[in-house]
C-alpha atoms as a PDB file:
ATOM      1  CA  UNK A   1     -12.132  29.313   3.464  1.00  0.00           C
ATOM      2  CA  UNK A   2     -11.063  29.094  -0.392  1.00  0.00           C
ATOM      3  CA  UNK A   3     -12.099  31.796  -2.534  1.00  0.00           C
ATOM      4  CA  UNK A   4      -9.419  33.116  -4.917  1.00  0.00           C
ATOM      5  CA  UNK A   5      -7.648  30.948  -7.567  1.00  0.00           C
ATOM      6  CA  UNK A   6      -3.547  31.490  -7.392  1.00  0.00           C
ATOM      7  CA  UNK A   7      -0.907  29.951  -9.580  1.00  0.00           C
ATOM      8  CA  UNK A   8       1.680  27.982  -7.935  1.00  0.00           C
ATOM      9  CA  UNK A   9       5.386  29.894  -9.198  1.00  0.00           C
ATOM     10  CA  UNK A  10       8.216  28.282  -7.290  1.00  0.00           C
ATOM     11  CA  UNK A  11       7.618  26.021  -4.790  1.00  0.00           C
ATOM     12  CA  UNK A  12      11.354  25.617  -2.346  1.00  0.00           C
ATOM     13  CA  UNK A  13      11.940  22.744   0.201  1.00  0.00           C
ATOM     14  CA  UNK A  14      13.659  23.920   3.658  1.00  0.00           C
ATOM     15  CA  UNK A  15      14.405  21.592   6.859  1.00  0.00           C
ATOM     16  CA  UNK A  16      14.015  22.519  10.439  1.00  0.00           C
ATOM     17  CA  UNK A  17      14.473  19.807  13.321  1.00  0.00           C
ATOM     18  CA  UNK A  18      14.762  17.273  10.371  1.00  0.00           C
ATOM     19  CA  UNK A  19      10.966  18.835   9.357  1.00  0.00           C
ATOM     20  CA  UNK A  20      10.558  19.278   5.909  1.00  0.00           C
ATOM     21  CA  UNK A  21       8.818  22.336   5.167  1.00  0.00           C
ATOM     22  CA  UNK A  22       7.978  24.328   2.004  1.00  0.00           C
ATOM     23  CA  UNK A  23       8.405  28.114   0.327  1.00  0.00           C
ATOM     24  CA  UNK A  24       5.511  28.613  -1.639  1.00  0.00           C
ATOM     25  CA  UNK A  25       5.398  31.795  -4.665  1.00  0.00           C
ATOM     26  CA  UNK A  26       1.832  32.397  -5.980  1.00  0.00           C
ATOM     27  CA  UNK A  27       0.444  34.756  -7.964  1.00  0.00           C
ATOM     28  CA  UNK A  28      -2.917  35.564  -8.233  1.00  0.00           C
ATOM     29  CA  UNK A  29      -4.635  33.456 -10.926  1.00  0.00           C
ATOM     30  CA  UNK A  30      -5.022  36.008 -13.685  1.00  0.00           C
ATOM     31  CA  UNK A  31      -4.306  36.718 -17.261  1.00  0.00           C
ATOM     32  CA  UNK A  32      -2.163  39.529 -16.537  1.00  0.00           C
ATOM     33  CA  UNK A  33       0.526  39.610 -13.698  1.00  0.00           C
ATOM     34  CA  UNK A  34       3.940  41.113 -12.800  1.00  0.00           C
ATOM     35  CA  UNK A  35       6.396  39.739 -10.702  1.00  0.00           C
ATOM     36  CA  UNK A  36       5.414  42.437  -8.157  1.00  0.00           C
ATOM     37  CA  UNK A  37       2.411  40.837  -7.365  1.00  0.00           C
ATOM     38  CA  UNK A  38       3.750  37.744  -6.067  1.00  0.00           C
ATOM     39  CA  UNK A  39       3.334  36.376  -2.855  1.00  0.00           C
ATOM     40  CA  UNK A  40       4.994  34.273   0.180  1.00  0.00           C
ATOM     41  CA  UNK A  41       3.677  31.864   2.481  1.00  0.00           C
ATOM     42  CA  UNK A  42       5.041  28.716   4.352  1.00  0.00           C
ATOM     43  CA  UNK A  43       3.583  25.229   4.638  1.00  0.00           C
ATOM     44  CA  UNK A  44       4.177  22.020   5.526  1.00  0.00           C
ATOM     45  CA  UNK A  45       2.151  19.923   2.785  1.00  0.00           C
ATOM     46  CA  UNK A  46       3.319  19.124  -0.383  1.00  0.00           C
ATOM     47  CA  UNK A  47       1.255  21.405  -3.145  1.00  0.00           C
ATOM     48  CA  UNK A  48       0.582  20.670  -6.690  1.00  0.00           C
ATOM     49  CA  UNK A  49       2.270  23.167  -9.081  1.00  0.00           C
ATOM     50  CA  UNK A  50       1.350  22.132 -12.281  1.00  0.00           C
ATOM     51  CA  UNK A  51      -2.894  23.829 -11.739  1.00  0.00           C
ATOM     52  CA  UNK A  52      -4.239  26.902 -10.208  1.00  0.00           C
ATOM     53  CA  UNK A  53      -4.699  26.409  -6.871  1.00  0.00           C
ATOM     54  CA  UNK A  54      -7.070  27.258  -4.214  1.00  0.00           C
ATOM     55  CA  UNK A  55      -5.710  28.240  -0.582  1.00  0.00           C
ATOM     56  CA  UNK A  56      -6.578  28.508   2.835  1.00  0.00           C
ATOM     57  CA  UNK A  57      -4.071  31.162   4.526  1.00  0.00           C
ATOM     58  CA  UNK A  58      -3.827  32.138   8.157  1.00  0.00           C
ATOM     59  CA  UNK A  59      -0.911  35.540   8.998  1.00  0.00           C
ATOM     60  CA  UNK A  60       1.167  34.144  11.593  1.00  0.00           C
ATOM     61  CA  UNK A  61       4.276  35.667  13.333  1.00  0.00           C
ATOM     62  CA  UNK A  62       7.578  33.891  13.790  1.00  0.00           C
ATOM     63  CA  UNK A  63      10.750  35.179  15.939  1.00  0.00           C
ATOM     64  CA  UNK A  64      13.858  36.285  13.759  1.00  0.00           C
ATOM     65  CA  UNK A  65      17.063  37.462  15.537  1.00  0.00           C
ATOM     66  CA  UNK A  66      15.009  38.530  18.267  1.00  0.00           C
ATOM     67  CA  UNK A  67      12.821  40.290  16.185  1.00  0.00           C
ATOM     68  CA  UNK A  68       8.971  39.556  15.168  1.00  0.00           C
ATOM     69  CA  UNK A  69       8.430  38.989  11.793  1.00  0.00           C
ATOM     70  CA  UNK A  70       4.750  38.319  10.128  1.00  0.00           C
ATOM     71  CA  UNK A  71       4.801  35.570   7.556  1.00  0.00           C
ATOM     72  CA  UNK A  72       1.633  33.940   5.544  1.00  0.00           C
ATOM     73  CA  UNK A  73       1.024  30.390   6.145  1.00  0.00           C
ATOM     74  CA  UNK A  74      -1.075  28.115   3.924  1.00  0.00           C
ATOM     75  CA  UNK A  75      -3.033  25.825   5.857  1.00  0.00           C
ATOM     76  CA  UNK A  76      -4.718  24.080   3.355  1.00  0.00           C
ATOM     77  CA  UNK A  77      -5.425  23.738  -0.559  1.00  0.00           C
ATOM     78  CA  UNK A  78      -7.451  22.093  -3.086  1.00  0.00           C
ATOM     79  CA  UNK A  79      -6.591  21.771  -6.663  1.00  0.00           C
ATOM     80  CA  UNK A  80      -9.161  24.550  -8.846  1.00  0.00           C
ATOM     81  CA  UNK A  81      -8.338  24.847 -12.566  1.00  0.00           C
ATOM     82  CA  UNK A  82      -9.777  27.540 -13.940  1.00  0.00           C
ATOM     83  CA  UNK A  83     -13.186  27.103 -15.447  1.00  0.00           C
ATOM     84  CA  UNK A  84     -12.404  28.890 -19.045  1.00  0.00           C
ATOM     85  CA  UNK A  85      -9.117  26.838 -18.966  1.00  0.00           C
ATOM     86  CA  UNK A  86     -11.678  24.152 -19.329  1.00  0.00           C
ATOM     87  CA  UNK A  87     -13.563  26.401 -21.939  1.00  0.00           C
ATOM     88  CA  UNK A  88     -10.383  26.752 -24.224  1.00  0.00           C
ATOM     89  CA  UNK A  89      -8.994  23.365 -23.937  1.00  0.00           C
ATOM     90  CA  UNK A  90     -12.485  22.082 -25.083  1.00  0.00           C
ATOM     91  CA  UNK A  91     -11.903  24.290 -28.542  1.00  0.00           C
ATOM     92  CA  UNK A  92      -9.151  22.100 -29.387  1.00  0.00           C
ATOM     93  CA  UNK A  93     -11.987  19.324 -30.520  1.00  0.00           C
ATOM     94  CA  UNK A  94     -14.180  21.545 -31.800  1.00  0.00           C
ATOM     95  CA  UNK A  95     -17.155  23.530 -30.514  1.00  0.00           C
ATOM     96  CA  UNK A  96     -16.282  25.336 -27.043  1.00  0.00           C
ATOM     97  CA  UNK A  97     -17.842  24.113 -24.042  1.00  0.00           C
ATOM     98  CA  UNK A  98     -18.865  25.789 -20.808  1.00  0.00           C
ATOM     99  CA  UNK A  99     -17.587  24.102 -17.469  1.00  0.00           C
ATOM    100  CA  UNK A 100     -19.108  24.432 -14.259  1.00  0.00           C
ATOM    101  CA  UNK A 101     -17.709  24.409 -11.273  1.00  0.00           C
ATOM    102  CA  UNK A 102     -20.558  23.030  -9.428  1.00  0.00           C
ATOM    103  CA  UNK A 103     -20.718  19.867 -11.439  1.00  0.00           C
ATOM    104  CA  UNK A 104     -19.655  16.645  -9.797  1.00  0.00           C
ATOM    105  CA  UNK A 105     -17.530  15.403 -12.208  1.00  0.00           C
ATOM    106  CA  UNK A 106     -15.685  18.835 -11.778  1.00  0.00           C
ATOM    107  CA  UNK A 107     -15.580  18.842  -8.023  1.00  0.00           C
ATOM    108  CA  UNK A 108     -14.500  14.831  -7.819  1.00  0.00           C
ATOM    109  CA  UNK A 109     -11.782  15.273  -9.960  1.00  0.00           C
ATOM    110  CA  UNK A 110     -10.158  18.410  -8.245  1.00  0.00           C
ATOM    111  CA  UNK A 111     -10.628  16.330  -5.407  1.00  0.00           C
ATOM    112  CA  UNK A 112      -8.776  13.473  -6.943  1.00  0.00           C
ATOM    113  CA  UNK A 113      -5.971  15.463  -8.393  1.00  0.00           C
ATOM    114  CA  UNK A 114      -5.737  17.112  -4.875  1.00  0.00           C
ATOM    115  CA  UNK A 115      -5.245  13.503  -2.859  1.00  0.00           C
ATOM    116  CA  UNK A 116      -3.521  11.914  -5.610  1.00  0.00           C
ATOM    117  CA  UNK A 117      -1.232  14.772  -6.935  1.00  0.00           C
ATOM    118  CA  UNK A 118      -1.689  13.257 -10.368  1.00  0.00           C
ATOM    119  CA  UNK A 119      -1.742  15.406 -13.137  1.00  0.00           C
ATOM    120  CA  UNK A 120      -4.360  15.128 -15.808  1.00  0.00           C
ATOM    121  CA  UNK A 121      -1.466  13.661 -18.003  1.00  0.00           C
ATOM    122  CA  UNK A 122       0.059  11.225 -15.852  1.00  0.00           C
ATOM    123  CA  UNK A 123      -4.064   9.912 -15.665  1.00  0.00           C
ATOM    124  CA  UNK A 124      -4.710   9.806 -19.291  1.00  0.00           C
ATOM    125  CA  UNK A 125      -1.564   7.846 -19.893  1.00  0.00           C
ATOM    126  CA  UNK A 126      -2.351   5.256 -17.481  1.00  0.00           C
ATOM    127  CA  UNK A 127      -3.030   1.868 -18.317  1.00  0.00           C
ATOM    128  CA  UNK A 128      -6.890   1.338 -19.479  1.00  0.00           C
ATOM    129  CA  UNK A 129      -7.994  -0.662 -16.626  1.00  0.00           C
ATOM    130  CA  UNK A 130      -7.150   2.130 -13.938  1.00  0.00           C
ATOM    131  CA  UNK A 131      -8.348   5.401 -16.455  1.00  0.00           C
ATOM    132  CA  UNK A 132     -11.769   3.493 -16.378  1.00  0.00           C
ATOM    133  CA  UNK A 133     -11.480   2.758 -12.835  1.00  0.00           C
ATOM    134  CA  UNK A 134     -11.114   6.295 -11.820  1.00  0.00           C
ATOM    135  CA  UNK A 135     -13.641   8.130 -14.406  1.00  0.00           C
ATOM    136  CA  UNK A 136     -15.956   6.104 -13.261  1.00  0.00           C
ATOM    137  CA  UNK A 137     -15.599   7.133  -9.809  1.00  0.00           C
ATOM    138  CA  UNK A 138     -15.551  10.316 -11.218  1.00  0.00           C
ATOM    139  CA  UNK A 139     -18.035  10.202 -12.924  1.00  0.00           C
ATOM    140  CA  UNK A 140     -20.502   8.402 -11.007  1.00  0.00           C
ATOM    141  CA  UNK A 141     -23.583  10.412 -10.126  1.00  0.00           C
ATOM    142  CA  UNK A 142     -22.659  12.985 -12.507  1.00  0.00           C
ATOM    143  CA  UNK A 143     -24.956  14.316 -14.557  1.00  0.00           C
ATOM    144  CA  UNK A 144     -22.756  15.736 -17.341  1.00  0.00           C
ATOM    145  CA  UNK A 145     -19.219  14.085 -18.150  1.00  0.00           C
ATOM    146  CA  UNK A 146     -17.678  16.997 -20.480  1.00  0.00           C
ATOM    147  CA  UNK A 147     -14.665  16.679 -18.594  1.00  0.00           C
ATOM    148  CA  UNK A 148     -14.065  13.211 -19.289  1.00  0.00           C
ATOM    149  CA  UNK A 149     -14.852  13.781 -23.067  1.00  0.00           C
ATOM    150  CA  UNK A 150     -12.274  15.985 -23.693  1.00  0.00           C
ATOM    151  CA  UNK A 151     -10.101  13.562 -21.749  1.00  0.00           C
ATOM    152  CA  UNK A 152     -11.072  10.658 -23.643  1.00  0.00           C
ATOM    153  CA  UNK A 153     -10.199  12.297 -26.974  1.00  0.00           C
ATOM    154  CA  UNK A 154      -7.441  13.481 -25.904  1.00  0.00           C
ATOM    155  CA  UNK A 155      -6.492   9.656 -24.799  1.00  0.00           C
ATOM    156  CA  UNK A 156      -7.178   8.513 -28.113  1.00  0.00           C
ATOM    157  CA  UNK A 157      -4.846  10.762 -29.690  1.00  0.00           C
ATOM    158  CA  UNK A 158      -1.880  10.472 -27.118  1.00  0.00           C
ATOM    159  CA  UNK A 159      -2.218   6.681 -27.214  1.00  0.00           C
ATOM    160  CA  UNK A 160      -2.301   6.488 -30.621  1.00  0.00           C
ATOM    161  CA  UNK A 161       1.052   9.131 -31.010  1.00  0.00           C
ATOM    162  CA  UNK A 162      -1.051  10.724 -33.817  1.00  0.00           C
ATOM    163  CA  UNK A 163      -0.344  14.062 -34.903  1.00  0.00           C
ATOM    164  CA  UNK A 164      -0.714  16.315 -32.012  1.00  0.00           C
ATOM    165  CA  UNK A 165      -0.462  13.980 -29.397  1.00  0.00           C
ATOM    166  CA  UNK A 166       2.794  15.579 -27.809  1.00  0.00           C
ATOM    167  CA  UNK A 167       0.607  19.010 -27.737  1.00  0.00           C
ATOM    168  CA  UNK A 168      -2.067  17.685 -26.065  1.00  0.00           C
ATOM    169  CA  UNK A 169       0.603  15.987 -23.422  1.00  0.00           C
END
């Protein structure tokens, strides 16, 4: 179903029948692309835009002044940042980690950005009592929590407004 990362470009609210749908540009989620290569698609749910993205398409066909015209529709996404976005963030505190993908605490918190449309921002500068609540969650079962560490320091430093705080926002 979800294989390729994309990065969310423009995303462009239309209404039919009082139905609010949404124009979605995406690029493929790469270091290096043009403008040519981006890319179409229709959907009715509401899509993050601030983190690559992974989505389910379907081709469809819709009728346009009598004509058929094929369109792309998304079906589906889940949040998916990029693993060695992970990687380079974690150089800003020091050694470089490696992420995986296949960790829990990775796969929970896609999840949670996904149902919550929260960004990683909005969470850190939450009140203490709900950041705790949901790394926990998180991070319950998990067997590694380098996610979370990076977050945490990086919670400590936007909290406190020390130097580099509106960077790391």
């Amino acid at each position: 179903m979800y294989d390729d990362r994309y990065y969310i470009q423009k995303i462009k609210p239309f209404f039919i029948d009082e139905n609010i749908y949404y124009e979605v540009t995406f690029t493929m989620a790469y270091a290096n692309t043009s403008k040519f290569d981006r890319v179409i698609a229709f959907t009715k749910q509401e899509i993050v835009d601030n983190y690559a993205v992974k989505l389910s398409i379907h081709s469809d066909e819709i009728d346009m002044l009598d004509k058929k015209m094929s369109i792309l529709v998304i079906d589906s996404y889940e949040v998916a940042i990029r693993p060695c976005e992970l990687d380079n963030f974690s150089e800003l505190f020091g050694d470089r980690f490696r992420h995986n993908i296949t960790s829990n605490e990775y796969k929970k918190l896609m999840e949670f950005i996904s149902n919550t449309k929260m960004s990683l921002t909005e969470l850190i500068s939450s009140d203490i009592d709900y950041y705790s609540f949901v790394r926990n969650q998180i991070t319950m079962g998990s067997k590694s929590t380098k996610i979370f560490q990076l977050l945490d320091k990086s919670r400590e430093i936007i909290m406190s407004s020390k130097p580099g705080s509106n960077t790391l926002r």
